[in-house]
Protein backbone atom coordinates (compact mmCIF):
# COMPACT_ATOMS: atom_id res chain seq x y z
CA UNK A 1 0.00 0.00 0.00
CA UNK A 2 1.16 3.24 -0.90
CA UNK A 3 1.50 6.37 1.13
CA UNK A 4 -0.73 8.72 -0.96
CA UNK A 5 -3.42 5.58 -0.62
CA UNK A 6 -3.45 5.46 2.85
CA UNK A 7 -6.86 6.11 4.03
CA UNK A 8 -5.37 7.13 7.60
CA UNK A 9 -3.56 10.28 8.16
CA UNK A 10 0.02 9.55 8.51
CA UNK A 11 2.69 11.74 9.95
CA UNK A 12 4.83 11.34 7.11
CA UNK A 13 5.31 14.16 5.47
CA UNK A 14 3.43 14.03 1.95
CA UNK A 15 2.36 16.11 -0.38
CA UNK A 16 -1.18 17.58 -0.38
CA UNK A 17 -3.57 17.09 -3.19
CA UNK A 18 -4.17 19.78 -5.17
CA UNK A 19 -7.21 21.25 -4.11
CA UNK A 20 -10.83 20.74 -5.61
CA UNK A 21 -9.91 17.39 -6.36
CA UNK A 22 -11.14 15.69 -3.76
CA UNK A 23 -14.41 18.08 -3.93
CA UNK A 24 -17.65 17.83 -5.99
CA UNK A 25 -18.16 20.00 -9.58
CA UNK A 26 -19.25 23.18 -8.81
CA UNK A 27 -22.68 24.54 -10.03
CA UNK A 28 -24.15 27.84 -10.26
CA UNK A 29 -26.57 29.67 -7.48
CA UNK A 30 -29.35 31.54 -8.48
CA UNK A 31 -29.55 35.39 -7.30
CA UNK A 32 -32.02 35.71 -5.18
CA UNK A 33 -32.78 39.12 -2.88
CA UNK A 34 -31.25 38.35 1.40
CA UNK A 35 -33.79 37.44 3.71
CA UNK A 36 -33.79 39.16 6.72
CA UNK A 37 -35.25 38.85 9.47
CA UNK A 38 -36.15 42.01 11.55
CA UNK A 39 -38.16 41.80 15.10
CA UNK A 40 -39.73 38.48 14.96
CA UNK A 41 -40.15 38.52 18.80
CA UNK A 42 -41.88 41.74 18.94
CA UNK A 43 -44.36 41.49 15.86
CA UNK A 44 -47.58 40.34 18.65
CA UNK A 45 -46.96 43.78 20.61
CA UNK A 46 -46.50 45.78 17.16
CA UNK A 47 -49.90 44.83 16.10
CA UNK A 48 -50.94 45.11 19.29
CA UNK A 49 -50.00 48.59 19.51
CA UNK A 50 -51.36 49.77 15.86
CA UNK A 51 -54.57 47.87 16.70
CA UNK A 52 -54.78 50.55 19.83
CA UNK A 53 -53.82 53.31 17.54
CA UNK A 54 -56.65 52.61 15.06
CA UNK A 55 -59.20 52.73 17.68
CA UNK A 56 -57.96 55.58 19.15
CA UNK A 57 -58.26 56.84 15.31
CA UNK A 58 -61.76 55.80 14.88
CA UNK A 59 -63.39 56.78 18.38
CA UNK A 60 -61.49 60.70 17.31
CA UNK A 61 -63.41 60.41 13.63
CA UNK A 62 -66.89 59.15 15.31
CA UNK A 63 -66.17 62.48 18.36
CA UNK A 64 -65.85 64.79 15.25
CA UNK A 65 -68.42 63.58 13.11
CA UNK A 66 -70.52 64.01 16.01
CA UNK A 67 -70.01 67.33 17.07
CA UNK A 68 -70.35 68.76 13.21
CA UNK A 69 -73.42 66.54 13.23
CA UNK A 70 -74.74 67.78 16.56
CA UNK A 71 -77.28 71.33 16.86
CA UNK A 72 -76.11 74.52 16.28
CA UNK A 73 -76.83 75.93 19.00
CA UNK A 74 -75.98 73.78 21.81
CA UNK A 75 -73.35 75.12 24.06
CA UNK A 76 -73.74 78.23 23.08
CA UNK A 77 -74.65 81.15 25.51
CA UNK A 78 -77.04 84.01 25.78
CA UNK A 79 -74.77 86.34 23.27
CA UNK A 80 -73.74 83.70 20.77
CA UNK A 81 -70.55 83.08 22.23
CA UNK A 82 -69.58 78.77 22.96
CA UNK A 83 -70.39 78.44 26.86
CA UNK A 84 -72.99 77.28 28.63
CA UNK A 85 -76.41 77.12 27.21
CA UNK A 86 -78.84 79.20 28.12
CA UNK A 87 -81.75 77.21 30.06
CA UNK A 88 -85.05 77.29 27.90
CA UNK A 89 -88.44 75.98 28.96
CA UNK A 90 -89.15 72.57 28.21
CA UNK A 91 -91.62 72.28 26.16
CA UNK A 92 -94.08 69.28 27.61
CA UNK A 93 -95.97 66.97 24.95
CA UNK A 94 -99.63 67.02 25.36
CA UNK A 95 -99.96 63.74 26.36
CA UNK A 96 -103.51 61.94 26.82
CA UNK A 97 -104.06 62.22 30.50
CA UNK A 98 -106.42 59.82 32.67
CA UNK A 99 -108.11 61.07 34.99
CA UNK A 100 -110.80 58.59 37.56
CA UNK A 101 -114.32 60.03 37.07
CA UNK A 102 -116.84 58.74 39.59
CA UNK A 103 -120.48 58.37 37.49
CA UNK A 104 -123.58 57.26 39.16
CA UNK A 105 -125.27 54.69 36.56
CA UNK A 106 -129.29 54.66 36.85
CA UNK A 107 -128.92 50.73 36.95
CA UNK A 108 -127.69 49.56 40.27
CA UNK A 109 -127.90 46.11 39.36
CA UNK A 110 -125.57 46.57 35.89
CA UNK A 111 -123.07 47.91 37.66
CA UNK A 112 -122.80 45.09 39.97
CA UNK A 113 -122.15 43.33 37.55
CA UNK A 114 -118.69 45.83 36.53
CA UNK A 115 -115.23 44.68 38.08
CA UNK A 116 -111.76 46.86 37.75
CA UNK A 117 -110.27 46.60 34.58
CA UNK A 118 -113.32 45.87 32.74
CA UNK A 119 -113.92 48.12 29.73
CA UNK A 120 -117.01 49.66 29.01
CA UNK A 121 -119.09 52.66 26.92
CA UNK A 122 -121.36 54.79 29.03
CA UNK A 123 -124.33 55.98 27.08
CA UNK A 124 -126.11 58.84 28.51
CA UNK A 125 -130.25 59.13 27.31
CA UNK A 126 -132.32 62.24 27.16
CA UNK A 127 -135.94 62.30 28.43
CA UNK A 128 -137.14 60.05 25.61
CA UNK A 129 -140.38 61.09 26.27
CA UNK A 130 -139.76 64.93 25.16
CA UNK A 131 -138.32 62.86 21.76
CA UNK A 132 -134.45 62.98 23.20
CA UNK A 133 -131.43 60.76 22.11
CA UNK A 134 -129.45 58.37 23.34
CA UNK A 135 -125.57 59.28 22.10
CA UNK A 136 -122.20 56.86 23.84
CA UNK A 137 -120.84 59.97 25.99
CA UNK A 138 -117.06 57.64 26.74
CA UNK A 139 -115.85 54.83 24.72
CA UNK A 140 -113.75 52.02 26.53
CA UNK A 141 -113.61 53.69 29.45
CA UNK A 142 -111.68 51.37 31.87
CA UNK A 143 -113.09 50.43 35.38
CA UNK A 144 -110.96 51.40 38.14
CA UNK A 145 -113.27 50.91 41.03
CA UNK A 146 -116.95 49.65 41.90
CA UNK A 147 -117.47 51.30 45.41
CA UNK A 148 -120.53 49.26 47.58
CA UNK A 149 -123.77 50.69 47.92
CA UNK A 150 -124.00 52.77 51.32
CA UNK A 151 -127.89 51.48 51.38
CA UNK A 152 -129.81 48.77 50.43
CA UNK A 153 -131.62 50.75 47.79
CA UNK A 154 -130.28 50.40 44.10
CA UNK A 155 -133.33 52.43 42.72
CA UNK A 156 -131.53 55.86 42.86
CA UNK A 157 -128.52 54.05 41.11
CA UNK A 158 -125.22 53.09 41.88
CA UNK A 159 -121.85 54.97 41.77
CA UNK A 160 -118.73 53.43 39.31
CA UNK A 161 -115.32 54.92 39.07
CA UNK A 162 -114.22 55.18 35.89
CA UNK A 163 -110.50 56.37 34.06
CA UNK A 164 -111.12 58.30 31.24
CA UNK A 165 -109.14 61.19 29.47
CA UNK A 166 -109.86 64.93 30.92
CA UNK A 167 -112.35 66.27 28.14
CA UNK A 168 -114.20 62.50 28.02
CA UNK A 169 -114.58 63.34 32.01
CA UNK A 170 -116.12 66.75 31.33
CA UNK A 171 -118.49 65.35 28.76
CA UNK A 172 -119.28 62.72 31.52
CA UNK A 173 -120.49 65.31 33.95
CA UNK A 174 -122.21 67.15 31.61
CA UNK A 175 -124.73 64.00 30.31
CA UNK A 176 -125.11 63.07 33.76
CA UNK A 177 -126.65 66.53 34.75
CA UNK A 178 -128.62 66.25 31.56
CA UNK A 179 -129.94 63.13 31.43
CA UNK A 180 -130.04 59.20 32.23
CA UNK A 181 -126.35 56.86 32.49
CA UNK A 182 -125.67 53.53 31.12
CA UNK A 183 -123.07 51.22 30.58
CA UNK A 184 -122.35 48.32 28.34
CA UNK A 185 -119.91 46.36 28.48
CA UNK A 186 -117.23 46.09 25.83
């Protein structure tokens, strides 16, 4: 066995192979562009932080859109100038307001008959023997309260407490001094 055969290293001194023998052919690379790689660790808090940022973006949009959308006059003061506003009377919605009407019925024993929360129309009839009219004085009028009788009697009537609005509760009084009540139930 030779010495330049030897697959063991000797300490003999020998020549050394050229070199690139003992290596594969070359071949070429492609170019292609470095990849770096720039705070990988911190990308979660990055977005994190933009994400904040955008909100903080939007919710200053959505304040401004809402002032230029808001009156004209609010927060202004008695001369024009932005301040305080000047305190103006508020101005209340006529609303529908009930009112309890006690009406004595001519019928004792129909308004026995009544219990709260039942609904009825009260129909108030002239003297039909003078040729008078019978005309419904409250529609659904709601029963809030059938008071007993103080006496036996029921032939003088019997008294019902009724909610109705204001003006129905005017017109109530009114057909009651002018004529005869009844109810019917609705």
């Amino acid at each position: 066995m030779s010495v330049a055969q030897s697959p063991f290293p000797s300490s003999s001194p020998v020549a050394p192979l050229p070199p690139g023998t003992d290596a594969p052919a070359t071949c070429e690379v492609p170019h292609f562009a470095p990849v770096r790689v720039r705070g990988g660790r911190y990308r979660p808090r990055r977005l994190t932080r933009h994400r904040r940022r955008a909100v903080a973006a939007g919710l200053a949009v959505t304040a401004a859109a809402l002032v230029a959308a808001g009156p004209r006059e609010a927060g202004r003061g008695a001369d024009g100038a932005p301040g305080h506003p000047v305190a103006e009377p508020v101005h209340r919605h006529q609303a529908v307001e009930r009112v309890s009407a006690p009406v004595r019925i001519d019928d004792g024993a129909t308004v026995r008959l009544l219990r709260p929360g039942d609904r009825v129309d009260v129909i108030a009839a002239e003297d039909t023997a003078t040729g008078g009219d019978a005309h419904v004085v409250a529609h659904g009028a709601r029963v809030t309260k059938v008071p007993e009788p103080l006496d036996a009697a029921t032939e003088s009537g019997a008294l019902v407490v009724l909610s109705v609005p204001r003006a129905t509760a005017a017109r109530l009084a009114g057909a009651s001094a002018a004529g005869r009540l009844a109810v019917t139930l609705c």
